[in-house]
N, C-alpha and C. Protein backbone atom coordinates (compact mmCIF):
# COMPACT_ATOMS: atom_id res chain seq x y z
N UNK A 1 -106.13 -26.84 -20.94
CA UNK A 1 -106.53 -26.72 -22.32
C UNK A 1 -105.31 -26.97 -23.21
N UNK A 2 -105.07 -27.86 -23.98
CA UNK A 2 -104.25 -28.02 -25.01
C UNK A 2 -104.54 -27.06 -26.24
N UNK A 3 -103.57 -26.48 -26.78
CA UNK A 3 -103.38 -26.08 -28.40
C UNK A 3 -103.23 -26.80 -29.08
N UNK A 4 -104.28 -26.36 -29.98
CA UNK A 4 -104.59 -27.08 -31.55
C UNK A 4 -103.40 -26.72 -32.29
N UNK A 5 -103.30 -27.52 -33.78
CA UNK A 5 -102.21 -26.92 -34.30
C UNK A 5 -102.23 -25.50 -35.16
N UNK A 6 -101.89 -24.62 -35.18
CA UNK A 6 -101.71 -23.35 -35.38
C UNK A 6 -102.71 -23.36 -37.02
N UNK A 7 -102.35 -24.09 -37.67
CA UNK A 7 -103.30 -24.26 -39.13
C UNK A 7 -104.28 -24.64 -38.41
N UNK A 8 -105.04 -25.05 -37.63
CA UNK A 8 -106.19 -25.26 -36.98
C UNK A 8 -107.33 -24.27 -36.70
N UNK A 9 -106.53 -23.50 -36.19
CA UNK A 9 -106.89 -22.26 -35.26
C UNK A 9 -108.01 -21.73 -37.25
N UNK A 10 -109.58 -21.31 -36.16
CA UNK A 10 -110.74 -20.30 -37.25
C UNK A 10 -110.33 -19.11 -37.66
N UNK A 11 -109.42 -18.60 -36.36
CA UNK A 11 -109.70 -17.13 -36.58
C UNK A 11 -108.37 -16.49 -37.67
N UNK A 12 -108.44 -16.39 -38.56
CA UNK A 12 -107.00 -15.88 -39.20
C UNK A 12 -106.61 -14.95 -38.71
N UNK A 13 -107.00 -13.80 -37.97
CA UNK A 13 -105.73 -12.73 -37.59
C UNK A 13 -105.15 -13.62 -36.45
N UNK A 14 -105.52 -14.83 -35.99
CA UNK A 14 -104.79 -15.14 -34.71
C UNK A 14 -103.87 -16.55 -35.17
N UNK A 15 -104.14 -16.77 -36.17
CA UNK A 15 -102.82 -17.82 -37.01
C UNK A 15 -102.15 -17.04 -37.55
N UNK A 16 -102.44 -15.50 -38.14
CA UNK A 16 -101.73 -14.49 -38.23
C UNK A 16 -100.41 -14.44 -37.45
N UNK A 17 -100.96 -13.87 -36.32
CA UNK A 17 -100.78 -13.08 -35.13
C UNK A 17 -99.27 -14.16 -34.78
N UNK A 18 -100.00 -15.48 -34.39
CA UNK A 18 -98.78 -16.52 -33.41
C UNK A 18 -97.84 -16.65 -34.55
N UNK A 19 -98.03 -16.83 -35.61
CA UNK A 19 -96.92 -17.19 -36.93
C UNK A 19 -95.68 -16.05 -36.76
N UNK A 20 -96.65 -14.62 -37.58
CA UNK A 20 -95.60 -13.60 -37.25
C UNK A 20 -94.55 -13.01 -35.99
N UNK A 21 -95.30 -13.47 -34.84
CA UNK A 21 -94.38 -13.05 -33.51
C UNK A 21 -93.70 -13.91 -33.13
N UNK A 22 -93.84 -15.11 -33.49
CA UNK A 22 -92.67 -16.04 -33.56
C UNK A 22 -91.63 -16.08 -34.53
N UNK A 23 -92.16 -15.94 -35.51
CA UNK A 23 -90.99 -15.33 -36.60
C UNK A 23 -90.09 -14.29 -36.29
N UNK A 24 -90.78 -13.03 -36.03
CA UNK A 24 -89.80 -12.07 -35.69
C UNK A 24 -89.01 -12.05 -34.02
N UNK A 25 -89.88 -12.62 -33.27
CA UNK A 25 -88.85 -12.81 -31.77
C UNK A 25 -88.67 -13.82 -31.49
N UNK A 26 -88.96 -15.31 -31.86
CA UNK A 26 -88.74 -16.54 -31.71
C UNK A 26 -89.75 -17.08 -30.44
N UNK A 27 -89.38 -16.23 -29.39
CA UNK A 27 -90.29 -16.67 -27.89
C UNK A 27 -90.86 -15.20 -27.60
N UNK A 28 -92.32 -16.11 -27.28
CA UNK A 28 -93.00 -14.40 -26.77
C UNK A 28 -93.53 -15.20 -25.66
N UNK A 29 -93.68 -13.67 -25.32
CA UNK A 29 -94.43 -13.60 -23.87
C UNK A 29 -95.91 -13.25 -23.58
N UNK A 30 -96.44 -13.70 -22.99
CA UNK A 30 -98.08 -13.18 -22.54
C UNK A 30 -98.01 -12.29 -21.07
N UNK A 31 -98.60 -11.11 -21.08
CA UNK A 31 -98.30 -10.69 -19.87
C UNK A 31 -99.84 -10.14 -19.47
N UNK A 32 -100.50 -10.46 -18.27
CA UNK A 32 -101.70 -10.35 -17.89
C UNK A 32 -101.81 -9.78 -17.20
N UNK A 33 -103.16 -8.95 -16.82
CA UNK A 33 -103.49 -8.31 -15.84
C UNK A 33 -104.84 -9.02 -15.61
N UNK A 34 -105.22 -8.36 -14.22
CA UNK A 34 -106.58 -8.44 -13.64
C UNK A 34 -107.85 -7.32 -13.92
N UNK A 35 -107.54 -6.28 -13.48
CA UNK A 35 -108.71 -5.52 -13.78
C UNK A 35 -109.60 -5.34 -13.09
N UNK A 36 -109.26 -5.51 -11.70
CA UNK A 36 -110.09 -5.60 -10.63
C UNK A 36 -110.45 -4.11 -10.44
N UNK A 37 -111.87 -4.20 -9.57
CA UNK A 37 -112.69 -2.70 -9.48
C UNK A 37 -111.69 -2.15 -7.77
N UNK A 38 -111.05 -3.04 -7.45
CA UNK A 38 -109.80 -2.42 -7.01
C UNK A 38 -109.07 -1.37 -6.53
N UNK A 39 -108.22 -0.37 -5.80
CA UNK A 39 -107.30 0.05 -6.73
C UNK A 39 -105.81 -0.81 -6.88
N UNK A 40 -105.81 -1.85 -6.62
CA UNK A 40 -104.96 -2.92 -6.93
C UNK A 40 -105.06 -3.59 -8.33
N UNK A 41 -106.43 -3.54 -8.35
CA UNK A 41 -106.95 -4.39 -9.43
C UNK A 41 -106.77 -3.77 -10.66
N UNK A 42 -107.24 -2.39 -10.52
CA UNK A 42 -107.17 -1.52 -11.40
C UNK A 42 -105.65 -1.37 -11.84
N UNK A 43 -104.45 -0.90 -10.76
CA UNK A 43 -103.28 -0.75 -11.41
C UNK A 43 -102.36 -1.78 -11.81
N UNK A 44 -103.09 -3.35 -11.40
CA UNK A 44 -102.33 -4.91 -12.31
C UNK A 44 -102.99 -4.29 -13.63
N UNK A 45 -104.21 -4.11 -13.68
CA UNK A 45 -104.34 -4.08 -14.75
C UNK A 45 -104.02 -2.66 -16.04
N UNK A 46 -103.14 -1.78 -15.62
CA UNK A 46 -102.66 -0.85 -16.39
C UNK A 46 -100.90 -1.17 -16.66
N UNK A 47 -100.74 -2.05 -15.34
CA UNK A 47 -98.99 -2.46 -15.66
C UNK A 47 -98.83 -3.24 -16.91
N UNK A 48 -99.30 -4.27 -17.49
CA UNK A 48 -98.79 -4.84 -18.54
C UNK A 48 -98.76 -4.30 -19.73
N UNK A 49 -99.76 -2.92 -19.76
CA UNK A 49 -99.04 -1.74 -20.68
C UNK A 49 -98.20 -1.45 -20.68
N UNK A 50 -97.55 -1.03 -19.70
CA UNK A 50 -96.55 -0.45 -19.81
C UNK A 50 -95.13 -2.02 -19.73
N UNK A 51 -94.95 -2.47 -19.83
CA UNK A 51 -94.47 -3.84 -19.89
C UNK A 51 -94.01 -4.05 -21.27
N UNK A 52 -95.17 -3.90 -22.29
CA UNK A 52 -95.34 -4.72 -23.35
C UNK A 52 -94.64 -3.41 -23.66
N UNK A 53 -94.90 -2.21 -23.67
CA UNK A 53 -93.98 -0.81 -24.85
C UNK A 53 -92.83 -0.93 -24.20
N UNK A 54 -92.07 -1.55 -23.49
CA UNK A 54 -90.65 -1.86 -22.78
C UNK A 54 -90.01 -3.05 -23.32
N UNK A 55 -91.09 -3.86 -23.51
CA UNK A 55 -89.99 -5.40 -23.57
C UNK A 55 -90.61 -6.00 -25.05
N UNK A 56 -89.82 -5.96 -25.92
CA UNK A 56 -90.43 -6.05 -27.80
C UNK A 56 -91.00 -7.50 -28.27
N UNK A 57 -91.08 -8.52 -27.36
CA UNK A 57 -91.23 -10.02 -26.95
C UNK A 57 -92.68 -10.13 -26.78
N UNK A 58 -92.93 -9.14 -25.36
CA UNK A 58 -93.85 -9.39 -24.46
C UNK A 58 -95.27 -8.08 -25.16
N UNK A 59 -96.42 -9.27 -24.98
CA UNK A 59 -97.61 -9.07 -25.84
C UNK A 59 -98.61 -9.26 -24.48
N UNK A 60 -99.54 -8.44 -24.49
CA UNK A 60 -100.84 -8.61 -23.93
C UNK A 60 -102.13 -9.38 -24.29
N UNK A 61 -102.33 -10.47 -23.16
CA UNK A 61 -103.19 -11.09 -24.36
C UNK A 61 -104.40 -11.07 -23.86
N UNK A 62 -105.68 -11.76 -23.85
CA UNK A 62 -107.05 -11.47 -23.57
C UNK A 62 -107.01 -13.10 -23.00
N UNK A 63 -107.19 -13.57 -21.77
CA UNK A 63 -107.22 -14.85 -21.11
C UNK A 63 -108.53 -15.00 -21.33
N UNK A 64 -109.60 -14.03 -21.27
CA UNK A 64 -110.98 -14.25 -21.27
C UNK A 64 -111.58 -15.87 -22.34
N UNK A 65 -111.06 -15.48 -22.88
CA UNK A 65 -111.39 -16.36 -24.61
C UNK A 65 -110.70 -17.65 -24.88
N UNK A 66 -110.31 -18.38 -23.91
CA UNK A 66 -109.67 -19.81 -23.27
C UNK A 66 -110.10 -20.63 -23.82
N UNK A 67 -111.83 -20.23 -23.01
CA UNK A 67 -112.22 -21.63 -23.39
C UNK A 67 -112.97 -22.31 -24.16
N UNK A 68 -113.04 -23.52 -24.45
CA UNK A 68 -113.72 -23.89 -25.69
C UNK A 68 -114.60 -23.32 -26.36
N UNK A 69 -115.67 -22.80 -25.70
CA UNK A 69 -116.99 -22.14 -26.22
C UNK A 69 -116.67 -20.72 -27.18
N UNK A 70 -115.53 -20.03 -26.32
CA UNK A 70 -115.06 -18.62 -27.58
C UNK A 70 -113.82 -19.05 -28.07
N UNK A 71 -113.73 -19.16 -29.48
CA UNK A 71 -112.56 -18.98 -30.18
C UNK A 71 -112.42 -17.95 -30.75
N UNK A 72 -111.24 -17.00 -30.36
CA UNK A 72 -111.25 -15.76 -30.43
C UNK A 72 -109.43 -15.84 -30.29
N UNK A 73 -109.19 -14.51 -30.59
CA UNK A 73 -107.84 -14.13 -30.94
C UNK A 73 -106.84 -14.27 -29.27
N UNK A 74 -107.46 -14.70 -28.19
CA UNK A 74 -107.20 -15.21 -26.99
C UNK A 74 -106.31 -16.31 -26.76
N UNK A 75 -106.67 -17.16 -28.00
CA UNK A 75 -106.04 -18.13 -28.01
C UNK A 75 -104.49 -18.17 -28.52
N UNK A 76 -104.36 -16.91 -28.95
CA UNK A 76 -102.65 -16.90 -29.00
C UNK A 76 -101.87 -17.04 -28.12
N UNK A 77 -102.60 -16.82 -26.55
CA UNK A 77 -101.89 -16.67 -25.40
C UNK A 77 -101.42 -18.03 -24.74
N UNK A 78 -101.97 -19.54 -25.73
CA UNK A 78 -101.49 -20.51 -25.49
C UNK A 78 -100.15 -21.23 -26.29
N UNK A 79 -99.86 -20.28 -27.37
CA UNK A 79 -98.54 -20.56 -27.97
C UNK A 79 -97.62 -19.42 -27.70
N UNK A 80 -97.66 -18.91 -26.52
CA UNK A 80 -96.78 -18.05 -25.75
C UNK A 80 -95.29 -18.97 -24.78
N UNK A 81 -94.29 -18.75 -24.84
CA UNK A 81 -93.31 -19.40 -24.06
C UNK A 81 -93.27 -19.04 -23.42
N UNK A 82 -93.35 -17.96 -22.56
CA UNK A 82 -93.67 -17.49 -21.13
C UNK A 82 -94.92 -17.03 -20.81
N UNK A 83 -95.14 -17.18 -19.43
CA UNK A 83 -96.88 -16.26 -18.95
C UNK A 83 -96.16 -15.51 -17.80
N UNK A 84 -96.71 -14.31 -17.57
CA UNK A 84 -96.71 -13.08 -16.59
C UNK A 84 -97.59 -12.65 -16.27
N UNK A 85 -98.24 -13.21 -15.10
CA UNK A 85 -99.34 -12.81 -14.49
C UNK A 85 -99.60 -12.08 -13.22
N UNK A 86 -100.25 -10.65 -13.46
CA UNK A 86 -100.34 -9.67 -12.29
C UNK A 86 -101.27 -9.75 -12.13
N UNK A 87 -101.81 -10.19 -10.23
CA UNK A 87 -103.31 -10.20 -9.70
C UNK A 87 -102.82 -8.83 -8.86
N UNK A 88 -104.08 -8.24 -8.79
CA UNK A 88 -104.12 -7.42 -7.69
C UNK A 88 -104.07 -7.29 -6.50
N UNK A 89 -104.85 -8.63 -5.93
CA UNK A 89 -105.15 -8.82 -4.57
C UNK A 89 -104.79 -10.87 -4.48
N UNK A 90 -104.49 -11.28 -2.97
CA UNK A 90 -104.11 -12.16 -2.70
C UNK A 90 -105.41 -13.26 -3.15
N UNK A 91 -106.35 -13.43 -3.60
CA UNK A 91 -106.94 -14.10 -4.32
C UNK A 91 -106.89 -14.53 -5.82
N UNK A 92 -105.96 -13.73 -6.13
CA UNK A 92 -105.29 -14.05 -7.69
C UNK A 92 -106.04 -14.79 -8.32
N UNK A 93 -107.20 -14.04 -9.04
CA UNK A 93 -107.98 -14.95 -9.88
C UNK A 93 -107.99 -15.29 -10.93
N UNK A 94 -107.19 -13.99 -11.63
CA UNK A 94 -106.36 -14.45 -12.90
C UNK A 94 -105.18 -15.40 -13.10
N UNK A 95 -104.68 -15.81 -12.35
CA UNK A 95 -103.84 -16.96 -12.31
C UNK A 95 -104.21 -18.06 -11.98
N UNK A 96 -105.20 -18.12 -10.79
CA UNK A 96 -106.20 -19.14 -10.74
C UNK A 96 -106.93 -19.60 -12.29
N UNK A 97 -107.53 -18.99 -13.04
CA UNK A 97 -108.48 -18.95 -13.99
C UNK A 97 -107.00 -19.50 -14.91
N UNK A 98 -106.15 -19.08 -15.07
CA UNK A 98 -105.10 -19.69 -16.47
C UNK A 98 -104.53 -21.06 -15.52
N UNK A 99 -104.52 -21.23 -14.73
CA UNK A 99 -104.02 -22.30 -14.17
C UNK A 99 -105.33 -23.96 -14.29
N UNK A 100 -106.18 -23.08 -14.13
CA UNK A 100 -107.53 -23.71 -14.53
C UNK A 100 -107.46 -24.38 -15.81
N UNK A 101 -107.11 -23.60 -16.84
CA UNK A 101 -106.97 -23.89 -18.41
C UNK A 101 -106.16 -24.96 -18.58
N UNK A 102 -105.14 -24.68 -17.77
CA UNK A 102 -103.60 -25.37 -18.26
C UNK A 102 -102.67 -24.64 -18.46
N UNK A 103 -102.69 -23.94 -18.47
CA UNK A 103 -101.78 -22.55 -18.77
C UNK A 103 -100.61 -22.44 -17.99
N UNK A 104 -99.44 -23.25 -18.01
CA UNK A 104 -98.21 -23.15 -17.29
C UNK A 104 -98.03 -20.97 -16.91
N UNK A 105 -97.92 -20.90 -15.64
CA UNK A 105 -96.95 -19.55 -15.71
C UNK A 105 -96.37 -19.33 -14.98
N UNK A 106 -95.20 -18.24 -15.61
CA UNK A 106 -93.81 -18.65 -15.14
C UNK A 106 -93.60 -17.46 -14.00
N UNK A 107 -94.05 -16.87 -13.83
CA UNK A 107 -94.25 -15.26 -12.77
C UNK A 107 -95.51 -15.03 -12.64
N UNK A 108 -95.70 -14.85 -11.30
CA UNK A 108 -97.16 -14.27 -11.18
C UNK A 108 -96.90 -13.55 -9.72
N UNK A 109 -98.06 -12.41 -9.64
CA UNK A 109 -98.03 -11.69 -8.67
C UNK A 109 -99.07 -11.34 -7.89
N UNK A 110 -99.14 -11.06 -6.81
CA UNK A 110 -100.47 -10.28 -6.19
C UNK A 110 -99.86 -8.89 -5.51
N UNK A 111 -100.22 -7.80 -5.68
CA UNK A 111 -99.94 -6.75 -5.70
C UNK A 111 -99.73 -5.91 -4.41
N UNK A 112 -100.83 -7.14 -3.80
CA UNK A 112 -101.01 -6.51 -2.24
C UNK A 112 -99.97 -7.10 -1.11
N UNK A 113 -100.03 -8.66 -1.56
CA UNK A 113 -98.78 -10.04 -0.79
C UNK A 113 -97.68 -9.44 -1.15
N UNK A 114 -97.11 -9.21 -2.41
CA UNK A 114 -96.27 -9.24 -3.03
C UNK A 114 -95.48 -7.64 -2.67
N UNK A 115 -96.16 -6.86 -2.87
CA UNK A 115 -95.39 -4.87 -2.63
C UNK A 115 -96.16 -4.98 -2.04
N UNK A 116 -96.84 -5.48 -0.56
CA UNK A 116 -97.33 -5.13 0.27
C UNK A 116 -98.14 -3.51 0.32
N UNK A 117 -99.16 -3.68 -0.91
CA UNK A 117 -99.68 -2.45 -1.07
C UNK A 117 -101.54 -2.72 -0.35
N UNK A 118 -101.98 -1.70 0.07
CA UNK A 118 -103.54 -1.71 0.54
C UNK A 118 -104.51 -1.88 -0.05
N UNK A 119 -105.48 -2.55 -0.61
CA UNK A 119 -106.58 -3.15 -1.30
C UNK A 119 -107.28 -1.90 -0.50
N UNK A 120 -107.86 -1.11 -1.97
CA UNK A 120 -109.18 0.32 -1.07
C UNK A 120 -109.82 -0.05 -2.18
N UNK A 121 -111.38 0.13 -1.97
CA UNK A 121 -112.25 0.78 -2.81
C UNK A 121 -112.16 1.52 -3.65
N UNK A 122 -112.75 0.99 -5.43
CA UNK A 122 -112.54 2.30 -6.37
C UNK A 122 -111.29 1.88 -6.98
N UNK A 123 -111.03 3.38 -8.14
CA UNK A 123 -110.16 2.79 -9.62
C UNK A 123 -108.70 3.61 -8.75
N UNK A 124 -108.79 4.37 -7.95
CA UNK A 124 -107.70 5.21 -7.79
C UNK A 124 -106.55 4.99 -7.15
N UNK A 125 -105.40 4.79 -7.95
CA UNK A 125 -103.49 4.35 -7.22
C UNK A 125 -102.84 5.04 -7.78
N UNK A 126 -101.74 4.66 -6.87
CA UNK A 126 -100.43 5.68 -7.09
C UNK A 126 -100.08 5.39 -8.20
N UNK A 127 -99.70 6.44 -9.29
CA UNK A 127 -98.99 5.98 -10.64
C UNK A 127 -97.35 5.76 -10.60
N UNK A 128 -96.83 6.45 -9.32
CA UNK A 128 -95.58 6.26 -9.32
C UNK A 128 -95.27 5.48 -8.40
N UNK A 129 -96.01 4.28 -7.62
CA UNK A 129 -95.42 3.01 -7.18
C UNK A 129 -96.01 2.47 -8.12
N UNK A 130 -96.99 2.07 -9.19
CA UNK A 130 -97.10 1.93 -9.98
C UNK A 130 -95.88 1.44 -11.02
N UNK A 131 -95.25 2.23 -11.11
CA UNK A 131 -94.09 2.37 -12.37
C UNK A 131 -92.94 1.71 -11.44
N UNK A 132 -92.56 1.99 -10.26
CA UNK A 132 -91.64 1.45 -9.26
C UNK A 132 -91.58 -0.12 -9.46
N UNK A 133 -93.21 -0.40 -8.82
CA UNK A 133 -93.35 -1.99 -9.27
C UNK A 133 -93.48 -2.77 -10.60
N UNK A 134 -93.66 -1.92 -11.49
CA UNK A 134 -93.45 -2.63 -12.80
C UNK A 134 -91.75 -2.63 -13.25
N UNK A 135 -91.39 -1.69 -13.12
CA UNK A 135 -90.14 -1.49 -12.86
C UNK A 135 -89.40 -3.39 -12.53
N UNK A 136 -89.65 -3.30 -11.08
CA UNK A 136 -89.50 -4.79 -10.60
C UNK A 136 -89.96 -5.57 -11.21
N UNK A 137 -91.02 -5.95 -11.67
CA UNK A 137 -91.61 -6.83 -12.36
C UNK A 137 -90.74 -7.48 -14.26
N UNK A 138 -90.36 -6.10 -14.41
CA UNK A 138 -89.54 -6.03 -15.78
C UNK A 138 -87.88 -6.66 -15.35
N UNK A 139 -87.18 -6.28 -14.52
CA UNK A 139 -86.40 -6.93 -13.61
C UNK A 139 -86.57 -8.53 -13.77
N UNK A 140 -87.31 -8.97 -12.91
CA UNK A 140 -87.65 -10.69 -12.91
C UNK A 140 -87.90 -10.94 -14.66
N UNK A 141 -88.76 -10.49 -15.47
CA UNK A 141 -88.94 -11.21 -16.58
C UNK A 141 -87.78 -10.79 -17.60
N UNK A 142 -86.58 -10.00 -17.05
CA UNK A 142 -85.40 -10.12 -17.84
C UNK A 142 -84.65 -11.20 -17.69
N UNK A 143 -84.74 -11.98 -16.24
CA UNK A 143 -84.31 -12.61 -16.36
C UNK A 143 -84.67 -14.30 -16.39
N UNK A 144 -86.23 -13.89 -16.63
CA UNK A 144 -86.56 -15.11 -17.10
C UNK A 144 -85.96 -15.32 -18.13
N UNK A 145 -85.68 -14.22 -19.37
CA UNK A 145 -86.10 -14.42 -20.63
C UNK A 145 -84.84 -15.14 -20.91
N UNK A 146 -83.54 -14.61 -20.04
CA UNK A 146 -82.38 -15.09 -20.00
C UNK A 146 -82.14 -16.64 -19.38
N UNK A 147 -82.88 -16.93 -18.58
CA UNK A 147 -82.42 -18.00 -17.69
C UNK A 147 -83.17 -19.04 -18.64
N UNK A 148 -84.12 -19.09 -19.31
CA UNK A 148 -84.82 -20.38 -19.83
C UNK A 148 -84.48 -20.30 -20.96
């Protein structure tokens, strides 16, 4: 999916949105989760909270709203200079699905390949490997932010 030009964009809080965060940090980041019924899925998808109140760049965005049919405030996540994408499980469908779009990204993870953690049934994980692995995760995108 290509980006339109920013005066393009229907939705004004989201010509808002890309104007001002480029203004004030120059390069932002999109950082994703999955949301899987999981408990992998479930805790990709509580890490990029805690991500975004750590790193003043990096924004959470809604991948859902890509594609042509919804134009929605989603689409900020294509004038992002970096993508950070956490799947839960080795099927990574959220990276699949932005890779689908066009969506260059520059880190991505599966939770289970990656920290070799157990895919169970249900919302329930450890909050403190949890924080361990985001931990790591904040690690690598410091030094993305540095290296590019």
């Amino acid at each position: 999916m290509e980006k339109m030009p920013v005066d393009a964009i229907k939705m004004e809080t989201a010509r808002k949105t890309i104007v001002a965060q480029h203004d004030k940090y120059g390069k932002t980041m999109g950082v994703n989760g999955c949301f899987g019924s999981s408990n992998v899925g479930q805790m990709s998808g509580f890490m990029p909270r805690e991500i975004v109140r750590t790193i003043p760049n990096a924004f959470m965005r809604c991948p859902l709203a890509l594609y042509p049919e919804i134009e929605g405030p989603s689409q900020v996540l294509l004038y992002d200079d970096y993508q950070v994408v956490i799947d839960g499980c080795e099927a990574r469908c959220l990276a699949k699905a932005l890779a689908k779009a066009g969506v260059k990204i520059d880190l991505s993870y599966a939770l289970d390949e990656d920290f070799h953690l157990e895919k169970t049934p249900g919302p329930d994980f450890d909050e403190d490997k949890m924080k361990e692995i985001t931990q790591k995760i904040m690690a690598d995108i410091r030094k993305l932010s540095v290296e590019q």
